[in-house]
Protein backbone atom coordinates (compact mmCIF):
# COMPACT_ATOMS: atom_id res chain seq x y z
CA UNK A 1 0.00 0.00 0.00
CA UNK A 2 1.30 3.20 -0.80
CA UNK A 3 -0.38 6.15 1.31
CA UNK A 4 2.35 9.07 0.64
CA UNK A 5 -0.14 10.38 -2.41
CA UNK A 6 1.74 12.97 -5.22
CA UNK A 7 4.35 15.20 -4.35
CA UNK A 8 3.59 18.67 -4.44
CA UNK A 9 4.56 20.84 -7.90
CA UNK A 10 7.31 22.92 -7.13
CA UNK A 11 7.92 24.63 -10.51
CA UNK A 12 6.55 28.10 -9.48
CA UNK A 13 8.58 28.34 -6.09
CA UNK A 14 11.78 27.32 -8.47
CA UNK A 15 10.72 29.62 -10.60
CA UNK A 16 10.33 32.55 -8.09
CA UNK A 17 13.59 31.70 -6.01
CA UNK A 18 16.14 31.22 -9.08
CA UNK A 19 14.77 34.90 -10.12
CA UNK A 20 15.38 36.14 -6.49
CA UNK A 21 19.22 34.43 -6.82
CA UNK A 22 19.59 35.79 -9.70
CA UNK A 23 18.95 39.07 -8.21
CA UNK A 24 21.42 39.24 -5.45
CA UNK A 25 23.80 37.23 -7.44
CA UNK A 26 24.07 40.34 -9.90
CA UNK A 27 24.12 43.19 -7.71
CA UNK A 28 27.28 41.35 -6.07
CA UNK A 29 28.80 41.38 -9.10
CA UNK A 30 27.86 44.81 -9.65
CA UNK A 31 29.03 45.90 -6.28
CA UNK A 32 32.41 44.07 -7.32
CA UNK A 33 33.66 44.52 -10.61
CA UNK A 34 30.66 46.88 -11.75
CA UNK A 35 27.74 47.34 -15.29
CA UNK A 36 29.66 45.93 -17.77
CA UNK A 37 30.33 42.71 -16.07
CA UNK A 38 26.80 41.93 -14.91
CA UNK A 39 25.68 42.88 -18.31
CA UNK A 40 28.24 40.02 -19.32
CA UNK A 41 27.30 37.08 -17.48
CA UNK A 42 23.06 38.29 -18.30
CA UNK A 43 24.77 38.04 -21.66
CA UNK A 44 26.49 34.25 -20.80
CA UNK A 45 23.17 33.42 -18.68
CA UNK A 46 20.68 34.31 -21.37
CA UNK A 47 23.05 32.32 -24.12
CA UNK A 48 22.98 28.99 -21.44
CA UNK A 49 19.33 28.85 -21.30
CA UNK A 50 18.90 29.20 -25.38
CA UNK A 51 21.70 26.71 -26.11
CA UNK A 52 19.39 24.37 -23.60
CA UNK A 53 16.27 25.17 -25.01
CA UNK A 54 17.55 23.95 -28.41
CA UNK A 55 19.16 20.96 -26.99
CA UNK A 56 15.53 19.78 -26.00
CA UNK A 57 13.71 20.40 -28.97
């Protein structure tokens, strides 16, 4: 007998907390090194997700 039921979907609170890392994440590199090399790794970030969104289609 299995009585644990479904887990719970999680996708939203992943969702919310990778843009709230994100967030801190680049104003200490902004504090740091400054603009140019947050605008950088946005640059390397955004260029990650694509390259994975083509991998799965």
């Amino acid at each position: 007998m299995n009585d644990r039921g479904t887990a719970p979907d999680f996708t939203q609170a992943c969702i919310v907390m990778f843009g709230v890392n994100i967030a801190w994440i680049f104003v200490a590199i902004w504090a740091i090194w400054g603009l140019i090399a947050v605008a950088a790794t946005g640059w390397c970030i955004n260029r990650a997700i694509g390259w994975i969104e083509a991998r799965r289609d």
